[in-house]
Structure formats: C-alpha cells, structure tokens
N, C-alpha and C. Protein backbone atom coordinates (compact mmCIF):
# COMPACT_ATOMS: atom_id res chain seq x y z
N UNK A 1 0.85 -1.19 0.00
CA UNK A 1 0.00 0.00 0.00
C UNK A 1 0.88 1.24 0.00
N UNK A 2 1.03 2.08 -0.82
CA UNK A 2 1.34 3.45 -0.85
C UNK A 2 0.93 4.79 0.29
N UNK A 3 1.30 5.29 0.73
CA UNK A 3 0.93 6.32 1.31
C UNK A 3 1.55 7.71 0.57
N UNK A 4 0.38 8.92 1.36
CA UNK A 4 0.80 9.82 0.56
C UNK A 4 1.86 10.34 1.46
N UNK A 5 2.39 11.38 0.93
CA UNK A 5 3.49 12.58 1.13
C UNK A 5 2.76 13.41 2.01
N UNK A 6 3.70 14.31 2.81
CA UNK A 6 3.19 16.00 3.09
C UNK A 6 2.76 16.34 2.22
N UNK A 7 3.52 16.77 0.87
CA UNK A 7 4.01 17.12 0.07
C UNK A 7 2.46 16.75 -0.94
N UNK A 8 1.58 16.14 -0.42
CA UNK A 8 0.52 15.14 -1.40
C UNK A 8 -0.31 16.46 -0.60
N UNK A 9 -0.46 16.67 0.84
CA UNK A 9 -1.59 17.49 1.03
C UNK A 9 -1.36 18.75 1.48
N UNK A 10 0.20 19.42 1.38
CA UNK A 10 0.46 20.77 1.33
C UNK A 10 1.21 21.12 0.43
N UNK A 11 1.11 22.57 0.12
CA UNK A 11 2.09 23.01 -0.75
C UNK A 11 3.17 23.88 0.39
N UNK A 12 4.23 23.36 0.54
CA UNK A 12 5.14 24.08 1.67
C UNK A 12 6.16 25.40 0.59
N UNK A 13 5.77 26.24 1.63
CA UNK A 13 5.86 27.56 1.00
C UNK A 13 6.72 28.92 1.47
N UNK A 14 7.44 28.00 3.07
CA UNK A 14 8.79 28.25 3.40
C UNK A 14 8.66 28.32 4.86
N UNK A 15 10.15 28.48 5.28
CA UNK A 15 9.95 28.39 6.65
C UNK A 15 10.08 29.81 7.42
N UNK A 16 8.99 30.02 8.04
CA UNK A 16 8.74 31.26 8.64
C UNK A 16 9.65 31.10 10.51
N UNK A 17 10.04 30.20 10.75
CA UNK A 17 11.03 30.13 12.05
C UNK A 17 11.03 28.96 12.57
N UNK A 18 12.34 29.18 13.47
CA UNK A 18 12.86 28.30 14.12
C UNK A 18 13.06 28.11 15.50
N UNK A 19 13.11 26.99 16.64
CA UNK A 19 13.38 27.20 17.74
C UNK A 19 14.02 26.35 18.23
N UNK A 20 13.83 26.05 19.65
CA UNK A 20 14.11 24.91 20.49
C UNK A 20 13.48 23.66 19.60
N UNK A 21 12.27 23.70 19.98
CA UNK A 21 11.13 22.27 19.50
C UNK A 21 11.08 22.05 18.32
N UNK A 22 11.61 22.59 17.41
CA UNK A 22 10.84 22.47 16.23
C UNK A 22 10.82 23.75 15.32
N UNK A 23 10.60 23.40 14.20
CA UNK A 23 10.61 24.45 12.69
C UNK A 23 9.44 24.63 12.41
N UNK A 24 9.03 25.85 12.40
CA UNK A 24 7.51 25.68 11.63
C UNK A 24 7.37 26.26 10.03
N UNK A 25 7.00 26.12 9.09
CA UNK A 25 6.75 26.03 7.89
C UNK A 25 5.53 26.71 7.64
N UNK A 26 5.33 27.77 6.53
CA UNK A 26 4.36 28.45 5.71
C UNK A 26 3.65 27.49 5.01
N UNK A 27 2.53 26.79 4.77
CA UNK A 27 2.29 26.04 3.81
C UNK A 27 0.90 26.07 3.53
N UNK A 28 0.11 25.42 2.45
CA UNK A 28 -1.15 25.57 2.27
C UNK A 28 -1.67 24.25 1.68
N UNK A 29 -2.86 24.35 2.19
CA UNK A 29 -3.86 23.08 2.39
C UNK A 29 -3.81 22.69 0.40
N UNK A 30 -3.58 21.39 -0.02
CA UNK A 30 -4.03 20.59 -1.43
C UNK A 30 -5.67 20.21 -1.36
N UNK A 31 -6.03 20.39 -2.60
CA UNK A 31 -7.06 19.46 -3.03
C UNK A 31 -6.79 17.85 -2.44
N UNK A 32 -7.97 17.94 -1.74
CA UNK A 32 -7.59 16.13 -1.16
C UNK A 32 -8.37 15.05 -2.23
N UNK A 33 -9.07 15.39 -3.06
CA UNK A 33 -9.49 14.92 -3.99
C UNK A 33 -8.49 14.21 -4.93
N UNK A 34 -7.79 15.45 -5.26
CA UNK A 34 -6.70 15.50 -6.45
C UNK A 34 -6.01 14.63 -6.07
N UNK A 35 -4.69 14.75 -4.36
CA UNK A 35 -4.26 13.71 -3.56
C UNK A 35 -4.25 12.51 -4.03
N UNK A 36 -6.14 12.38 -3.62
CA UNK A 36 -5.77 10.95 -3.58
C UNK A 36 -6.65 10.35 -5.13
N UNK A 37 -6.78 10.72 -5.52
CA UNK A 37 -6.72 10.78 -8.10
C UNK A 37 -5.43 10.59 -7.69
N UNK A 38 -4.27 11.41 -7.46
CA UNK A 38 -2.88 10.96 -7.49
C UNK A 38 -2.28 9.63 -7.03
N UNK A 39 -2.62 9.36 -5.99
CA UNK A 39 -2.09 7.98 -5.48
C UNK A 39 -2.67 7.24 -6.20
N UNK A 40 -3.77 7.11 -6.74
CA UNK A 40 -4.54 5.55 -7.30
C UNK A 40 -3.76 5.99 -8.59
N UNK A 41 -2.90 6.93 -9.42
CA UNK A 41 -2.21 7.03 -10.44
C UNK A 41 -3.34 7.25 -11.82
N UNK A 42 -4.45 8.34 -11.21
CA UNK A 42 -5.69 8.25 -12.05
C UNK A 42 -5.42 10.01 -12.93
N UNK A 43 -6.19 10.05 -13.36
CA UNK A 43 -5.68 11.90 -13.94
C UNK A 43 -6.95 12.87 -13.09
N UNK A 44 -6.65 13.72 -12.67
CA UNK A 44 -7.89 14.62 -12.41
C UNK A 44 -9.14 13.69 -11.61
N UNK A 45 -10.18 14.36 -10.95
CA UNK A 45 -10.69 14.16 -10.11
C UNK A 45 -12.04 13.94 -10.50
N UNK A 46 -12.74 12.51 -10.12
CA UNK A 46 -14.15 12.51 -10.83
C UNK A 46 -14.90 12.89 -9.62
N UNK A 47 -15.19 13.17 -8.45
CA UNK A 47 -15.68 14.03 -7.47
C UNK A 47 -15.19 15.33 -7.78
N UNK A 48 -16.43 16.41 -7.85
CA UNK A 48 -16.51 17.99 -8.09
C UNK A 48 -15.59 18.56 -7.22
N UNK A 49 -15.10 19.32 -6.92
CA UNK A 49 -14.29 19.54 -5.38
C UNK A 49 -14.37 21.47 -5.52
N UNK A 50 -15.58 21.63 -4.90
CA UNK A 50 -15.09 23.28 -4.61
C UNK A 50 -14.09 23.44 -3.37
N UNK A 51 -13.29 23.21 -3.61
CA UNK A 51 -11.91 23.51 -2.30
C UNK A 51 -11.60 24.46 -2.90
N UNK A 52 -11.42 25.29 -1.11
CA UNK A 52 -10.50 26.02 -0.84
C UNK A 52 -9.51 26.14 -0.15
N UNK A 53 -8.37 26.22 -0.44
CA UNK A 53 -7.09 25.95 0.08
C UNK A 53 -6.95 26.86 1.11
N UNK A 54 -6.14 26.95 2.10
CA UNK A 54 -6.09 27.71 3.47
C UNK A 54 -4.80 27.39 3.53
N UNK A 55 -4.30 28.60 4.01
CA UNK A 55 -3.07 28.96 4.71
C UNK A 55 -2.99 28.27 5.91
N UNK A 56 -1.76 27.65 6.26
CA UNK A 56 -1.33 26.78 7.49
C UNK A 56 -0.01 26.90 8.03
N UNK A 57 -0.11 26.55 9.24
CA UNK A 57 1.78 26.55 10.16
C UNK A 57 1.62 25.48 10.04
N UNK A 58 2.90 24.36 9.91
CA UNK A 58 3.35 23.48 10.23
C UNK A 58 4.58 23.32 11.29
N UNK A 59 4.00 23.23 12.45
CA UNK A 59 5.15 22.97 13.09
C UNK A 59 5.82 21.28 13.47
N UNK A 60 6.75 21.68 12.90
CA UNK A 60 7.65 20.26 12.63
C UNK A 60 8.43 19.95 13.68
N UNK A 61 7.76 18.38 14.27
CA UNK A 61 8.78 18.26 15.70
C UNK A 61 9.82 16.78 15.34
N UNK A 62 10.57 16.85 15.95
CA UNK A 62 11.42 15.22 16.12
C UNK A 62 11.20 14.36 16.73
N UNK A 63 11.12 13.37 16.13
CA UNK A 63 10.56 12.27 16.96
C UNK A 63 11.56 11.54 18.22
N UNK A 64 12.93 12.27 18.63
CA UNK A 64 13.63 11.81 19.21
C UNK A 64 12.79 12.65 20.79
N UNK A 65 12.28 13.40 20.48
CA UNK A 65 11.36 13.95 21.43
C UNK A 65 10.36 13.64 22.21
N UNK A 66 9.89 12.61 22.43
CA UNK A 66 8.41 11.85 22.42
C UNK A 66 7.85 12.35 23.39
N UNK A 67 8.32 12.15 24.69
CA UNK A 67 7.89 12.82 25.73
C UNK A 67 7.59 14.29 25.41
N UNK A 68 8.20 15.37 25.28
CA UNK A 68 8.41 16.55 24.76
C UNK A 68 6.45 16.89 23.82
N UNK A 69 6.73 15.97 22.89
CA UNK A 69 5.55 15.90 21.71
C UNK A 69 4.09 15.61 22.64
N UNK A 70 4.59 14.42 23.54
CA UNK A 70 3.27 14.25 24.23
C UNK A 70 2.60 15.41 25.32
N UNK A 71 3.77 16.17 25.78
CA UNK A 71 3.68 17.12 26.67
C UNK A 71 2.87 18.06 26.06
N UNK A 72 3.44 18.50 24.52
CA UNK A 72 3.14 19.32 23.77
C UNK A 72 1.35 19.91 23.82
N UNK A 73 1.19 18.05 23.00
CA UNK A 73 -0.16 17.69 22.58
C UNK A 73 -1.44 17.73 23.72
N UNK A 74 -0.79 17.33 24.80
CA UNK A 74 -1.82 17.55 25.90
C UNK A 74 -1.49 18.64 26.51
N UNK A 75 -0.90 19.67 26.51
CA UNK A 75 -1.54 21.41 26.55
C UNK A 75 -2.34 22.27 25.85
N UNK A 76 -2.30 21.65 24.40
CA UNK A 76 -2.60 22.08 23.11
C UNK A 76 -4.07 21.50 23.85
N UNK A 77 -4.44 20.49 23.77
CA UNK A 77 -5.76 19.77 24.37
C UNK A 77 -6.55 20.47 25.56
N UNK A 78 -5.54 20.28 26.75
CA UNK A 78 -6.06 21.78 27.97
C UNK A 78 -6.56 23.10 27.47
N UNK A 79 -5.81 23.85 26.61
CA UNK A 79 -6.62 24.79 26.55
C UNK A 79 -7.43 24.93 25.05
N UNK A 80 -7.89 24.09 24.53
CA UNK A 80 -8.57 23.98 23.49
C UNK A 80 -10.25 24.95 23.49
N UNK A 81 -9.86 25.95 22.72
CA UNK A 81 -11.22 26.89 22.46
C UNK A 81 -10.98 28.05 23.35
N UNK A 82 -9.67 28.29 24.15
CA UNK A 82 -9.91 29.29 24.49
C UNK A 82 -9.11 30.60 23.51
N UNK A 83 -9.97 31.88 23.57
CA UNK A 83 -10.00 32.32 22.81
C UNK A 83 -8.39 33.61 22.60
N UNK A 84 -7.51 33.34 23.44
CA UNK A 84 -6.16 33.85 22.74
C UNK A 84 -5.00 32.93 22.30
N UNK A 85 -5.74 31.60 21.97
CA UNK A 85 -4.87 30.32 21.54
C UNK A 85 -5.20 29.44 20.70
N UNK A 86 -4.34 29.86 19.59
CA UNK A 86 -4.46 29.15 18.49
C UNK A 86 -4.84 27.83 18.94
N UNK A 87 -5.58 27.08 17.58
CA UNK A 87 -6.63 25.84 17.42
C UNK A 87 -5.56 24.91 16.86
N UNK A 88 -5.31 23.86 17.70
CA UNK A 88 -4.77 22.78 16.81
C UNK A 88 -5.45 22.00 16.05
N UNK A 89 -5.37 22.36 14.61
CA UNK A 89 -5.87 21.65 13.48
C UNK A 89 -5.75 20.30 13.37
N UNK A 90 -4.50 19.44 12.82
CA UNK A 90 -4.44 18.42 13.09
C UNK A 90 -2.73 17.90 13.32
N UNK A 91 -2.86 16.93 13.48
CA UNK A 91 -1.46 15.93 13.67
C UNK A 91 -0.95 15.32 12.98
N UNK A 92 -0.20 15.06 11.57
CA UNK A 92 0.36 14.46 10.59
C UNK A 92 1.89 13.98 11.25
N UNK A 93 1.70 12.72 10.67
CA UNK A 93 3.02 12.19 10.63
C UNK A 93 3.58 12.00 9.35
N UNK A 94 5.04 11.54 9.20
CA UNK A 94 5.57 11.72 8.13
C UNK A 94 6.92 11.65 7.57
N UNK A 95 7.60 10.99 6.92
CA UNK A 95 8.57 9.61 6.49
C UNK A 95 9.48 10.63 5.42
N UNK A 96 10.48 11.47 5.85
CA UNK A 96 11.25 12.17 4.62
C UNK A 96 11.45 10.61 3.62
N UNK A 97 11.12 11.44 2.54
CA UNK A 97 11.67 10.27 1.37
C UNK A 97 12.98 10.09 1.32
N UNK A 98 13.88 11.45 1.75
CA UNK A 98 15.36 11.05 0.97
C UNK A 98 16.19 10.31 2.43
N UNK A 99 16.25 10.88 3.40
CA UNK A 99 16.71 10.46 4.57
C UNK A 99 16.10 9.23 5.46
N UNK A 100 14.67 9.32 5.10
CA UNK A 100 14.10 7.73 5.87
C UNK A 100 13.54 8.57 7.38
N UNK A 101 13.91 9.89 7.85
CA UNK A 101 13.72 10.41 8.90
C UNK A 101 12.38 10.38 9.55
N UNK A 102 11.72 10.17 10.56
CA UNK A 102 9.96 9.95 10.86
C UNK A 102 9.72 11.28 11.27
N UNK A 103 8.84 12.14 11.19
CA UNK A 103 8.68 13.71 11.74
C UNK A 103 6.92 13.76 12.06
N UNK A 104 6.89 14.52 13.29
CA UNK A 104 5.45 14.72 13.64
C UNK A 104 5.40 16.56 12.96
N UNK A 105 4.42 16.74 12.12
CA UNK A 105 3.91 17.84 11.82
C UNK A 105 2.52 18.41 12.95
N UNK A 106 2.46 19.75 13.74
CA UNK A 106 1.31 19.95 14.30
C UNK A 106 0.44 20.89 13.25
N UNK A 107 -0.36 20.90 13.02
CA UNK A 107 -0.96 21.66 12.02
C UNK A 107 -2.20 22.71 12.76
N UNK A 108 -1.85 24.23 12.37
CA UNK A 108 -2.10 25.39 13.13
C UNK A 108 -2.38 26.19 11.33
N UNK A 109 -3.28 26.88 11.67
CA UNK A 109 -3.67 27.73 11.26
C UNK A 109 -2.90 28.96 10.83
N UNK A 110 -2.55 29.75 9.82
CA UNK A 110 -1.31 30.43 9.73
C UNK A 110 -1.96 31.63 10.03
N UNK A 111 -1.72 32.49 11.02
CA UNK A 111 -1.39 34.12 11.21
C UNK A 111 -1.09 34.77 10.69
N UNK A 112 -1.01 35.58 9.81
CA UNK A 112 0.14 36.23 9.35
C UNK A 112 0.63 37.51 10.41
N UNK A 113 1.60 37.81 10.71
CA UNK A 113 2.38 38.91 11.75
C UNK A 113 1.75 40.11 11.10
N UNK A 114 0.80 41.23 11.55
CA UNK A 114 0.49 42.11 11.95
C UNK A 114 0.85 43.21 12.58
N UNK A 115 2.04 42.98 13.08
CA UNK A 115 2.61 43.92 14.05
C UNK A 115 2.26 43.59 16.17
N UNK A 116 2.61 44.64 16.52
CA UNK A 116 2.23 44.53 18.14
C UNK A 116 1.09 44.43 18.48
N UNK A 117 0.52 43.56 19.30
CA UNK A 117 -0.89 43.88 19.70
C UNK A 117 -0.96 44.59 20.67
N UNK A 118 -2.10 45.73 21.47
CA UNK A 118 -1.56 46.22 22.28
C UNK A 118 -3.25 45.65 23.41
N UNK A 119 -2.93 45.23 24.50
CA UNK A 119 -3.24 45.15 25.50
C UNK A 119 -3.60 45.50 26.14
C-alpha cells in the first residue's frame, strides 16, 4: 500500500522560524481529492471539489522527542477553544523520502504577523 506525502496534502511555502522544538513552515492546504486521483495514479478528479485551500503553520517536531511531543499535545488539548490560543488543526506524521527520517507535523492555522498587539 502506498501512502501519501506532506508534500501530497500541502504546498510548503517556506519556513517562517525556528526554535528549540521544532521548525515551523508556511504552507497551504491541497485538493484532497486531487491527492488521492494521485495515489490511485488516475488523472484529475471525478468528485466535483469546490476547495478552498487555506493557509497553514506546520510545526515540525522530532521524533527523538516523544515525551516533549506528548507534553506538547496535551496542553494544546487543555486549553482547546480558548480564545487567545491558536486551534490545533491536526497531527500528521511523516517519512522524509530522501533520509528515511519519521517527523510529527502539528498543524495550526497560519497568522500572518500584523505587528504589536496592544493590551
């Protein structure tokens, strides 16, 4: 069985920073239609698909981290819906093709920087 890529359901579109935990990445949501027409090696999509693509963070963690990731994920969970904290979208995992490397992607909603907020 094949699986898809990041790369199958974002278009990564650069990396907006770096830290301790992890890199996060500019990227934007694919046609999941198209996706997966692609994996079965079919052309174009026989489901209609009004998609719209959305801007996304990817923050990219290491899996040498685990503890770290789990810590992560259940804060992200604690404060879920409150309203000065970003929504964790979803959780992708994911297999660099060239290195073999395993990477957890958190998937956040992209911001774009605005300037200072003031308080």
């Amino acid at each position: 069985m094949d699986f898809l890529s990041l790369t199958d359901y974002f278009d990564l579109l650069g990396v907006v920073g770096k830290g301790s935990f992890g890199t996060v990445i500019h990227a934007r949501t694919l046609d999941p239609y198209a996706s997966a027409t692609k994996s079965k090696g079919t052309s174009g999509s026989t489901i209609p698909s009004s998609y719209v693509p959305h801007d996304v963070a990817l923050k990219k963690l290491s899996l040498t981290c685990g503890s770290s990731i789990r810590r992560e994920l259940h804060a992200l969970h604690a404060v879920k819906g409150c309203s000065n904290v970003v929504e964790l979208v979803a959780c992708v995992g994911n297999v660099d093709g060239v290195s073999g490397i395993p990477s957890v992607y958190l998937v956040f909603p992209f911001l774009r920087n605005t300037g200072t907020v003031k308080v």
